[in-house]
Protein backbone atom coordinates (compact mmCIF):
# COMPACT_ATOMS: atom_id res chain seq x y z
CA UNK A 1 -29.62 -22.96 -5.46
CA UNK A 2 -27.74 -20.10 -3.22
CA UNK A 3 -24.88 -21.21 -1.18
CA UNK A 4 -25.58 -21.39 2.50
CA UNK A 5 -22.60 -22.43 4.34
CA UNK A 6 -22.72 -22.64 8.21
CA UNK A 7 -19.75 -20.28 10.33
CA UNK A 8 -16.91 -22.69 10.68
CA UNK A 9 -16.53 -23.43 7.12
CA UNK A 10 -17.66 -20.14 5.11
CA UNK A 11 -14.79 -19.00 2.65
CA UNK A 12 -15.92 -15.44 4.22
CA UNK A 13 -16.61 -14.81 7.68
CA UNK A 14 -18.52 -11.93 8.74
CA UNK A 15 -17.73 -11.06 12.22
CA UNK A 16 -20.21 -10.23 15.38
CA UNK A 17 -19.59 -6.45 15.60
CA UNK A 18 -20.54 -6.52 11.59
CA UNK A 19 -23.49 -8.67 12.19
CA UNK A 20 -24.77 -7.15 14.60
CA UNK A 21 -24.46 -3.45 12.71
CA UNK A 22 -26.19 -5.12 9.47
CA UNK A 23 -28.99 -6.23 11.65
CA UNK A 24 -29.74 -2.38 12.71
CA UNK A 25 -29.56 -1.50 9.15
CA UNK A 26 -31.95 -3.79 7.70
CA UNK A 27 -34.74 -4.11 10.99
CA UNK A 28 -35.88 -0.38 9.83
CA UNK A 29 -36.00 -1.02 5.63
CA UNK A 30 -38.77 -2.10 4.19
CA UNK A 31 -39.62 -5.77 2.53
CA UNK A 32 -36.55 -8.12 3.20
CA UNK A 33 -33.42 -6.34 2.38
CA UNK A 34 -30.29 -8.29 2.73
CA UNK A 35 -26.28 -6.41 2.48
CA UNK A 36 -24.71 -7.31 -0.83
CA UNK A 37 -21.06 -7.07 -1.14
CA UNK A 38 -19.75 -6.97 -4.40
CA UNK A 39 -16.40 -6.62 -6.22
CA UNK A 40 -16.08 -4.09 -8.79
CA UNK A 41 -14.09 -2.23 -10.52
CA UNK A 42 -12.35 0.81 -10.14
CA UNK A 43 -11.44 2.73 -6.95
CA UNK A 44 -7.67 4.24 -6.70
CA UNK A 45 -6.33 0.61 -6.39
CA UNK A 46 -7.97 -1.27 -9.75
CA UNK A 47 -10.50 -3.07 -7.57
CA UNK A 48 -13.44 -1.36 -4.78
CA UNK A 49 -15.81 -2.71 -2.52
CA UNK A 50 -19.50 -2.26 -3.33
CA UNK A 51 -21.81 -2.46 -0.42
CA UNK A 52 -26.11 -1.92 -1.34
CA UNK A 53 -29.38 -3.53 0.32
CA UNK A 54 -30.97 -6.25 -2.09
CA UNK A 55 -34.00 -7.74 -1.76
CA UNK A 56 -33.60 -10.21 -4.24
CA UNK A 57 -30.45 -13.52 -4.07
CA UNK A 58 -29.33 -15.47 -7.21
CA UNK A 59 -29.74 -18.86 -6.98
CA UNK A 60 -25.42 -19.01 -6.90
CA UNK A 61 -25.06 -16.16 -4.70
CA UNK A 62 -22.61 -16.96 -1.08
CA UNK A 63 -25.46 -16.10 1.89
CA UNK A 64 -24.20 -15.51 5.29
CA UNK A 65 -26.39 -15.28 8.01
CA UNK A 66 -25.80 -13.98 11.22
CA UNK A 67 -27.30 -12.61 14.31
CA UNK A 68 -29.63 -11.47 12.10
CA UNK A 69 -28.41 -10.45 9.46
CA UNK A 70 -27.59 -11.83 6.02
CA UNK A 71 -24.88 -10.97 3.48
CA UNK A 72 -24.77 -11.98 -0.54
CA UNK A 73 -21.62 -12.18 -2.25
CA UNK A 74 -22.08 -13.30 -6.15
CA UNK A 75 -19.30 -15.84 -7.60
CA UNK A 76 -17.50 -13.04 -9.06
CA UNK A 77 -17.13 -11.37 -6.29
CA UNK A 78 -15.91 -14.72 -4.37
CA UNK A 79 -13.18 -14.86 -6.29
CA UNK A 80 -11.94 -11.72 -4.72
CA UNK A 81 -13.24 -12.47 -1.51
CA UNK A 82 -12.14 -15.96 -0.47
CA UNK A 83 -11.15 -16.19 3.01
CA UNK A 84 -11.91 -12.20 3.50
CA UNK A 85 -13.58 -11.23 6.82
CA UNK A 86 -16.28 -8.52 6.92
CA UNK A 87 -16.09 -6.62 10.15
CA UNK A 88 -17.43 -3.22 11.81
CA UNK A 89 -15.04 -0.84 12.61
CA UNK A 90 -16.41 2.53 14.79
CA UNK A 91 -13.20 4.95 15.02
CA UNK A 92 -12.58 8.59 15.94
CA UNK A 93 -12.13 9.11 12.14
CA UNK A 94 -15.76 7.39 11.55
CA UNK A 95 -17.72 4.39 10.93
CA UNK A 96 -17.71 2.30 8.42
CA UNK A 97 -17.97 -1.62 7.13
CA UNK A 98 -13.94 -3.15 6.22
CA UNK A 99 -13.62 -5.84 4.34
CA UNK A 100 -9.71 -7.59 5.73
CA UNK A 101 -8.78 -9.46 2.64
CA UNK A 102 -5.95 -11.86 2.27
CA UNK A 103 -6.11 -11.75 -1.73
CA UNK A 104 -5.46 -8.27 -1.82
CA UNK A 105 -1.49 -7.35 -2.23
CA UNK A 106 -2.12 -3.27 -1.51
CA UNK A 107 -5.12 -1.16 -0.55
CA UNK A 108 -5.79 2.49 -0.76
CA UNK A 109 -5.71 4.60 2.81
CA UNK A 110 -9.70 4.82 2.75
CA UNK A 111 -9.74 0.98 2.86
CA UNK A 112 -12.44 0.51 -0.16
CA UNK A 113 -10.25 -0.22 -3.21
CA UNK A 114 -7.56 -2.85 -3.27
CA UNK A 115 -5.69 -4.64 -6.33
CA UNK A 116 -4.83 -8.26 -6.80
């Protein structure tokens, strides 16, 4: 059974601006994609993000839903991820998705590797 927690007690949050982004991905994809965020490794700092559209959940995946959109983070992953936030950033120097983890002690200048 997947892991559906409700926004005040998820151990990651996923914020409106990233929502709401997610949503306008996924509206124009065909079938049901959801976001997947995954830990894996590698990256200049051990560790690296891994966003991709999956149509498919494991039954112990973390799903966040939201405005719209849903996110699937596999227990692996969690580990990393526990009380992370998922946000939206759109800057001069681009867009992207960035992950603001607590369990990371450094992080690369790009933002999408980070070590333990």
């Amino acid at each position: 059974m997947s892991i559906e927690m409700n926004l005040d007690s998820r151990p990651v949050t996923l914020t409106p601006r990233a929502a709401k982004r997610i949503a306008e991905i996924l509206k124009d994809e065909p079938g049901q994609p959801m976001l997947r965020l995954a830990v894996t490794g590698g990256g200049c700092s051990g560790f690296q993000y891994d966003f991709c559209l999956d149509e498919s959940r494991s039954d112990d995946d973390l799903v966040i839903a939201r405005d719209g959109a849903t996110v699937l983070i596999d227990p692996v992953s969690l580990d990393f991820l526990k009380g992370a936030e998922i946000d939206f950033v759109d800057e001069m120097i681009g867009a992207a998705f960035k992950v603001k983890n607590p369990n990371a002690t450094s992080s690369c200048g790009c933002g999408t590797s980070f070590s333990v």
